[in-house]
N, C-alpha and C. Protein backbone atom coordinates (compact mmCIF):
# COMPACT_ATOMS: atom_id res chain seq x y z
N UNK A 1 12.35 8.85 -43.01
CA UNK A 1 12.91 8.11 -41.89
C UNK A 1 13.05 9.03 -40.67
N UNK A 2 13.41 10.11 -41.13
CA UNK A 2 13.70 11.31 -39.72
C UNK A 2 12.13 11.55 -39.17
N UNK A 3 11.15 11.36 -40.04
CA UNK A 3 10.05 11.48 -39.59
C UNK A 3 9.55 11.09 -38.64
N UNK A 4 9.95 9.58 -38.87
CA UNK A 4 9.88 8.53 -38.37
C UNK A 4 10.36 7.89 -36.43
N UNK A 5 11.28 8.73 -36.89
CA UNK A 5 12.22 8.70 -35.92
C UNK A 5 11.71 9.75 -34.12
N UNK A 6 11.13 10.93 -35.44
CA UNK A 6 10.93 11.98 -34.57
C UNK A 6 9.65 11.46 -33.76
N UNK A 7 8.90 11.13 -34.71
CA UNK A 7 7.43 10.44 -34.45
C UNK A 7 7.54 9.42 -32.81
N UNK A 8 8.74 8.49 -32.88
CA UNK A 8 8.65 7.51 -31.90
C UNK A 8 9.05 8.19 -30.94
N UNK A 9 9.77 9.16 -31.14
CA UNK A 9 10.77 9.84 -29.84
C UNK A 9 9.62 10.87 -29.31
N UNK A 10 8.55 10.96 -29.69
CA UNK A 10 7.84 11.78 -29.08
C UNK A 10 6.46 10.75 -28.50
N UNK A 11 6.53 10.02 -28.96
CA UNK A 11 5.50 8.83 -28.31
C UNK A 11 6.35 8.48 -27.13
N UNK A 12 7.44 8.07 -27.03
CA UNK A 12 8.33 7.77 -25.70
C UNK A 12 8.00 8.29 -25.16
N UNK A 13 8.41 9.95 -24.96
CA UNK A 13 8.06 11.17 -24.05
C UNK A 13 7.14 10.85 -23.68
N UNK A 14 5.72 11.39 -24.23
CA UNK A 14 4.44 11.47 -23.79
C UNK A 14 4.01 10.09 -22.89
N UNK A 15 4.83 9.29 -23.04
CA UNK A 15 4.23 7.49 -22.25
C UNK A 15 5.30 8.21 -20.79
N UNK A 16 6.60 8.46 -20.78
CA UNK A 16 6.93 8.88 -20.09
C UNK A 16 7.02 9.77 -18.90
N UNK A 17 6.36 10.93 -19.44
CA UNK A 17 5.83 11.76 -18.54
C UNK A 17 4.09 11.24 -18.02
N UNK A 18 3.98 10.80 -18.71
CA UNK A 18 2.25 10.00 -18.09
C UNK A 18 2.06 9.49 -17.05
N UNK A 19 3.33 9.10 -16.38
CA UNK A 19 3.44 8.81 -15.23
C UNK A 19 4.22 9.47 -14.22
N UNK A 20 2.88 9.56 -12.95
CA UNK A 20 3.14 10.60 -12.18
C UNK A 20 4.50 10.03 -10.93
N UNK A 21 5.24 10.67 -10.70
CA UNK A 21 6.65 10.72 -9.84
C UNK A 21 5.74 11.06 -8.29
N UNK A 22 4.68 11.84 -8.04
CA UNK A 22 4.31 12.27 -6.80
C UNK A 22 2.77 11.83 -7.07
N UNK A 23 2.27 10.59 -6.96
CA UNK A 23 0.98 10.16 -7.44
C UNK A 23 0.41 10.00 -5.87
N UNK A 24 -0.70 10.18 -5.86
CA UNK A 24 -1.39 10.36 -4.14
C UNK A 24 -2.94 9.04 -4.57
N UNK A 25 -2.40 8.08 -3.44
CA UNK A 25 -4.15 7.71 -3.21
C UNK A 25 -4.12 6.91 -2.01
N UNK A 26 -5.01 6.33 -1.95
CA UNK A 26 -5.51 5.50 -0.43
C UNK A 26 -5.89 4.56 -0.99
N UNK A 27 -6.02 3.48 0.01
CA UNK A 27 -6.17 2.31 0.24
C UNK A 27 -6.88 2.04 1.43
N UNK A 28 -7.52 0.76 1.76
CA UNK A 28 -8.04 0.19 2.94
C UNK A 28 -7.47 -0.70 3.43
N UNK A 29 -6.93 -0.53 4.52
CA UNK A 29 -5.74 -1.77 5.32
C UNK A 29 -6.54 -2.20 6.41
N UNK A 30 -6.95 -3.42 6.79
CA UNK A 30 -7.33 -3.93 8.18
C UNK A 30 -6.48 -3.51 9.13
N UNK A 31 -7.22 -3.13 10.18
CA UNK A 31 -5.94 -3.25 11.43
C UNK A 31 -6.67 -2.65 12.50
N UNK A 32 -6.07 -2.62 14.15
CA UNK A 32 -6.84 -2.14 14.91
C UNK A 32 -6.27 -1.81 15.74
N UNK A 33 -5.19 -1.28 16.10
CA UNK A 33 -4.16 -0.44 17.12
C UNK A 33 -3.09 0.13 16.18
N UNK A 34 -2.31 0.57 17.29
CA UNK A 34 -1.43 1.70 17.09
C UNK A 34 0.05 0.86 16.68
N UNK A 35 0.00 -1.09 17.06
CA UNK A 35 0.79 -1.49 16.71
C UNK A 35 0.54 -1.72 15.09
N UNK A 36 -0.66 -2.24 14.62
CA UNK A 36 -1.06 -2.37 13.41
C UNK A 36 -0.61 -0.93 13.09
N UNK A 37 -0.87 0.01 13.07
CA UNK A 37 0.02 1.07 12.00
C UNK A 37 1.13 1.32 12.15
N UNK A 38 2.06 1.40 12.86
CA UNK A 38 2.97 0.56 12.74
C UNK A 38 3.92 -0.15 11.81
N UNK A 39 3.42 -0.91 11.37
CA UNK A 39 3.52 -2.19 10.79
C UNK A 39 3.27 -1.91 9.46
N UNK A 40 1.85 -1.43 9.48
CA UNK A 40 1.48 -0.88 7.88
C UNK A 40 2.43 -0.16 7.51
N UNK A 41 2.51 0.96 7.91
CA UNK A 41 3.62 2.15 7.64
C UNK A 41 4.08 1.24 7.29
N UNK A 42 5.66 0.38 8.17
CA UNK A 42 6.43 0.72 7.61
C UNK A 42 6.83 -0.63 6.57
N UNK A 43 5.83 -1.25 6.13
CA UNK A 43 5.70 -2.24 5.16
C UNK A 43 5.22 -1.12 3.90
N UNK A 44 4.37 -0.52 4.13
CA UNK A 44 4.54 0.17 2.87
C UNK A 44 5.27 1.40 2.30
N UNK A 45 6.58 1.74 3.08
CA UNK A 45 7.49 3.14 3.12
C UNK A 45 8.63 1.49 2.82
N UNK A 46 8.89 0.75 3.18
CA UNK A 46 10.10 0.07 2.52
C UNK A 46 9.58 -0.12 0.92
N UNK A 47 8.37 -0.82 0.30
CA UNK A 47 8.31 -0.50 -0.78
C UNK A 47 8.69 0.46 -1.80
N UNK A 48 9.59 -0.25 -2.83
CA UNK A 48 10.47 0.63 -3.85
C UNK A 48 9.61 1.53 -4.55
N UNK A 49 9.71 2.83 -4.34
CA UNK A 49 8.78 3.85 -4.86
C UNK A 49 8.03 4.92 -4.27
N UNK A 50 7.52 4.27 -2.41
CA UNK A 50 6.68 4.52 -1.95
C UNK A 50 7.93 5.70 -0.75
N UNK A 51 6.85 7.12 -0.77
CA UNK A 51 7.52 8.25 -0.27
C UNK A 51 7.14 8.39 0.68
N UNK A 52 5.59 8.28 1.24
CA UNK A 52 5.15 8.05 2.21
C UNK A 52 3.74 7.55 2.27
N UNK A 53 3.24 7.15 3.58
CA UNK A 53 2.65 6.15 3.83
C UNK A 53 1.56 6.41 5.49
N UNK A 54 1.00 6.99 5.44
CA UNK A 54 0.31 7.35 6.73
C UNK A 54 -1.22 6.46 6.81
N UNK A 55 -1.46 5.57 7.44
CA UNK A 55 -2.41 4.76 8.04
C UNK A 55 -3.00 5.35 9.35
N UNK A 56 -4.90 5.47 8.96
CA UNK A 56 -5.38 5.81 10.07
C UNK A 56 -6.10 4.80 10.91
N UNK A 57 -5.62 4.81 12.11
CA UNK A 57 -6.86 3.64 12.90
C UNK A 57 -7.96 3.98 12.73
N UNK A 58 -9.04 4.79 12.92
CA UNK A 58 -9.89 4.71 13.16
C UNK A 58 -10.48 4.55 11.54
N UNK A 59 -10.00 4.71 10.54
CA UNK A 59 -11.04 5.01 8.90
C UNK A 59 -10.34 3.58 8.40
N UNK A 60 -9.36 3.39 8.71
CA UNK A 60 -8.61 2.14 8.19
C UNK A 60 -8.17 2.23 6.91
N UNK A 61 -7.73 3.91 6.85
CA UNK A 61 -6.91 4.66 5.35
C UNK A 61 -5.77 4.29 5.33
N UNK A 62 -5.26 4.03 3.78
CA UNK A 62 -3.51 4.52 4.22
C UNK A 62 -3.59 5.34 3.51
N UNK A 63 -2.68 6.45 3.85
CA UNK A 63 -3.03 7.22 2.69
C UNK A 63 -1.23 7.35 2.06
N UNK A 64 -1.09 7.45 0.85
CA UNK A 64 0.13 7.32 -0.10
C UNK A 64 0.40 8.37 -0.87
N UNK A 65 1.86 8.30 -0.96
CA UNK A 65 2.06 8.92 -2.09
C UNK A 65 3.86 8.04 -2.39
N UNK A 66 3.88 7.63 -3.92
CA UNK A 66 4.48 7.13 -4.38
C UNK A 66 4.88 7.38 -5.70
N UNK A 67 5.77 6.81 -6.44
CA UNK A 67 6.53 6.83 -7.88
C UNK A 67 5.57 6.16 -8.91
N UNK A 68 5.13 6.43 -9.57
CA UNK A 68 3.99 5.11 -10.39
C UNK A 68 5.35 4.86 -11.45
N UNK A 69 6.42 5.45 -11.38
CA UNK A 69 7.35 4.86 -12.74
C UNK A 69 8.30 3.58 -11.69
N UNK A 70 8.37 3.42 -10.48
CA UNK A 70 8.82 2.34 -9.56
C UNK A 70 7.50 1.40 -9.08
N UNK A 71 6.60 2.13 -8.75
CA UNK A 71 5.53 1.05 -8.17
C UNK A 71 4.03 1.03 -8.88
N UNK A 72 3.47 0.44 -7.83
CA UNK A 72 1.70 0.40 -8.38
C UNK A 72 1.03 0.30 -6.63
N UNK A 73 -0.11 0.43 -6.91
CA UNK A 73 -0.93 0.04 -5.71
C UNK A 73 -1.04 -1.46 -5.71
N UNK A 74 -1.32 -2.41 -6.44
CA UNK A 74 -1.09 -3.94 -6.17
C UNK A 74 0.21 -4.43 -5.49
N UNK A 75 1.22 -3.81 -5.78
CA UNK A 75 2.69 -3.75 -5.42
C UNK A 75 3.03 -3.74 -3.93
N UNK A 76 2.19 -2.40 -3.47
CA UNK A 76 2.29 -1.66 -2.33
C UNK A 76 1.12 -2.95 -1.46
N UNK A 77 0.09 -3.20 -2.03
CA UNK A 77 -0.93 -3.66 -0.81
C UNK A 77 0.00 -4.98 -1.06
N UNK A 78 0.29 -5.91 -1.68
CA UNK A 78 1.07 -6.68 -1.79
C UNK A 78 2.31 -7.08 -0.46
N UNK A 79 2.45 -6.43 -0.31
CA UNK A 79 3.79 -5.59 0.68
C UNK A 79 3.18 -5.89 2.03
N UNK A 80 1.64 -4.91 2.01
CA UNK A 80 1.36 -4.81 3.35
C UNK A 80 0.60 -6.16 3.86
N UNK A 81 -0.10 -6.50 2.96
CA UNK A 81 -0.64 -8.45 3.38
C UNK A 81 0.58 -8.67 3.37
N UNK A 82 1.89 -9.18 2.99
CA UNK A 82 3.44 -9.87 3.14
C UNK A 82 3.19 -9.86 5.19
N UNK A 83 2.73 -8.93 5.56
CA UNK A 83 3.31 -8.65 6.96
C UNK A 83 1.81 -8.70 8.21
N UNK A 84 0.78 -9.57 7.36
CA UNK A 84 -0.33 -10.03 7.81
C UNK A 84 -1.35 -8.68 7.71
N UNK A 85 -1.36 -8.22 6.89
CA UNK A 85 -2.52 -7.07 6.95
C UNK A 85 -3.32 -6.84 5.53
N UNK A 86 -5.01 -7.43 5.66
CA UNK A 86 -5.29 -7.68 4.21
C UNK A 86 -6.00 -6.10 3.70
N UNK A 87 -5.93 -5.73 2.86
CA UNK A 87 -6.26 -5.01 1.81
C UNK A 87 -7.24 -5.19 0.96
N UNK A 88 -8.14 -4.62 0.44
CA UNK A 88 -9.19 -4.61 -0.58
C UNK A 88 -8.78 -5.65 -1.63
N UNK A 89 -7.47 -5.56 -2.16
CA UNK A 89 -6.93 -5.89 -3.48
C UNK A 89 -6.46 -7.39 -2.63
N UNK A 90 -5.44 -7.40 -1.92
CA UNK A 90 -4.98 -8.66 -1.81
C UNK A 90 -5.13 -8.81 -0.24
N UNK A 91 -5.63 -10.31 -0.03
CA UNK A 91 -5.65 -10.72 1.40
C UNK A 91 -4.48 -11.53 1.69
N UNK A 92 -3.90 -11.55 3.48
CA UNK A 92 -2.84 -11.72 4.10
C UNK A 92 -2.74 -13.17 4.38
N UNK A 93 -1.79 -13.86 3.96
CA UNK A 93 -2.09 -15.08 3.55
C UNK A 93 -2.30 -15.44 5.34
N UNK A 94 -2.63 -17.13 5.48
CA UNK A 94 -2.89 -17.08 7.13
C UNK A 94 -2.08 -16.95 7.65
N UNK A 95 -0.21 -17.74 7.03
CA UNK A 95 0.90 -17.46 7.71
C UNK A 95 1.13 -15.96 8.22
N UNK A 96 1.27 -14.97 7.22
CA UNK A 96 1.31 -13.88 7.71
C UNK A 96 0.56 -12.92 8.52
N UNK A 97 -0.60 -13.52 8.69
CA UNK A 97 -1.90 -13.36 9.51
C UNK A 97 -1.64 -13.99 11.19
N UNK A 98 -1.21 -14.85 10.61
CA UNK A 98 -1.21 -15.52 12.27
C UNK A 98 0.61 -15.06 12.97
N UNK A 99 1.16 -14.36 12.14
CA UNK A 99 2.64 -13.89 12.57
C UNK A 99 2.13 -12.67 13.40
N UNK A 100 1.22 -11.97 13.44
CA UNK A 100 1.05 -10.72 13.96
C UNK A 100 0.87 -10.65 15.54
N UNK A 101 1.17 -9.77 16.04
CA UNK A 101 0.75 -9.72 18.08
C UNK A 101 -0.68 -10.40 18.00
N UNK A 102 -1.14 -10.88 18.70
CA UNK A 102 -2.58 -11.00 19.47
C UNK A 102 -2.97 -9.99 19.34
N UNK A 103 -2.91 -9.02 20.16
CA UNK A 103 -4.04 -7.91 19.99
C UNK A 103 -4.44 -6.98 18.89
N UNK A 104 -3.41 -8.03 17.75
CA UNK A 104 -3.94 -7.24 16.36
C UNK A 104 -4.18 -7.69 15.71
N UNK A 105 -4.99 -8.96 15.86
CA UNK A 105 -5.72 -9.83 15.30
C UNK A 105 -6.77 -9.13 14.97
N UNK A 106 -7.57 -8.66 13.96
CA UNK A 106 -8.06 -8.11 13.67
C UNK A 106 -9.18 -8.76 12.82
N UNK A 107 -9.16 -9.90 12.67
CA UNK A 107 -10.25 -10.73 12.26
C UNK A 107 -11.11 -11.72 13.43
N UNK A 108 -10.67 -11.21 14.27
CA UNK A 108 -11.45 -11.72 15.34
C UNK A 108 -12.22 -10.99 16.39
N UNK A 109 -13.52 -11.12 16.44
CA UNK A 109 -14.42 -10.17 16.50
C UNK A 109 -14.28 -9.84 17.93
N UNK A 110 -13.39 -10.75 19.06
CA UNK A 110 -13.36 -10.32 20.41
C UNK A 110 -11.91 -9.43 20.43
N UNK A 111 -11.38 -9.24 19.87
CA UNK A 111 -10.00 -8.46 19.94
C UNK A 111 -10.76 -6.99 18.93
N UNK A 112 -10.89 -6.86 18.20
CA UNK A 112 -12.10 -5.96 17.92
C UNK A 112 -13.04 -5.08 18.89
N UNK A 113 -13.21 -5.98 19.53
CA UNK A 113 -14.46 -5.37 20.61
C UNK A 113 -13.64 -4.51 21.60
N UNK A 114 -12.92 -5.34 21.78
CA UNK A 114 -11.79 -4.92 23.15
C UNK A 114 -10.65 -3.84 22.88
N UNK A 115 -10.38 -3.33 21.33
CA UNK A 115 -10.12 -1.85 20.52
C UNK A 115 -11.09 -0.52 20.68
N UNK A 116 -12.55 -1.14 20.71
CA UNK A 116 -13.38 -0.38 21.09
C UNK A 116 -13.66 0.55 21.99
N UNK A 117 -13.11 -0.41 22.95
CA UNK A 117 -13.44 -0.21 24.15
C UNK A 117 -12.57 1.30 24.91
């Protein structure tokens, strides 16, 4: 039984530590000004877990680092479509799409152009 015992208490551990506390990756966020990051940021720095959160205009990175024992990346892009900004994983529903400034409409190919510029 102590065997037994010892056996599970070391399977705990190992599931435990498997997950990283300072886990780093990126994502792809639509967006096209300086108000869109913004926004990204700080939709994905309120997310429970998430430590930080830096979005680039021009690559359309975010780049992360978060808790994987509090969050996930579905979690986090989750978050950032909530506040009209779609993601690889999940798109911004239209309500939250159409809540955003005008000039960060970003699915529209003349507000686009005019970022370019």
């Amino acid at each position: 039984m102590k065997k037994v015992l010892l056996l599970v208490a070391v399977l705990l551990t190992t599931v435990t530590f498997a997950q990283n506390k300072n886990a780093r990756a990126s994502i792809e966020v639509d967006g096209v000004c300086l108000m869109c990051k913004e926004r990204i940021e700080k939709a994905a720095i309120r997310t429970k877990g998430v430590k930080s959160a830096i979005w680039n205009v021009e690559t359309h990175e975010l780049k992360l680092i978060y808790d994987e024992r509090k969050t996930d990346l579905k979690k986090i892009s989750a978050k950032v479509a909530s506040v009209g900004h779609d993601t690889k994983e999940v798109k911004a529903t239209d309500e939250a799409y159409n809540s955003v400034h005008p000039c960060c409409k970003y699915r529209d190919e003349a507000v686009v152009g005019d970022h370019q510029n």
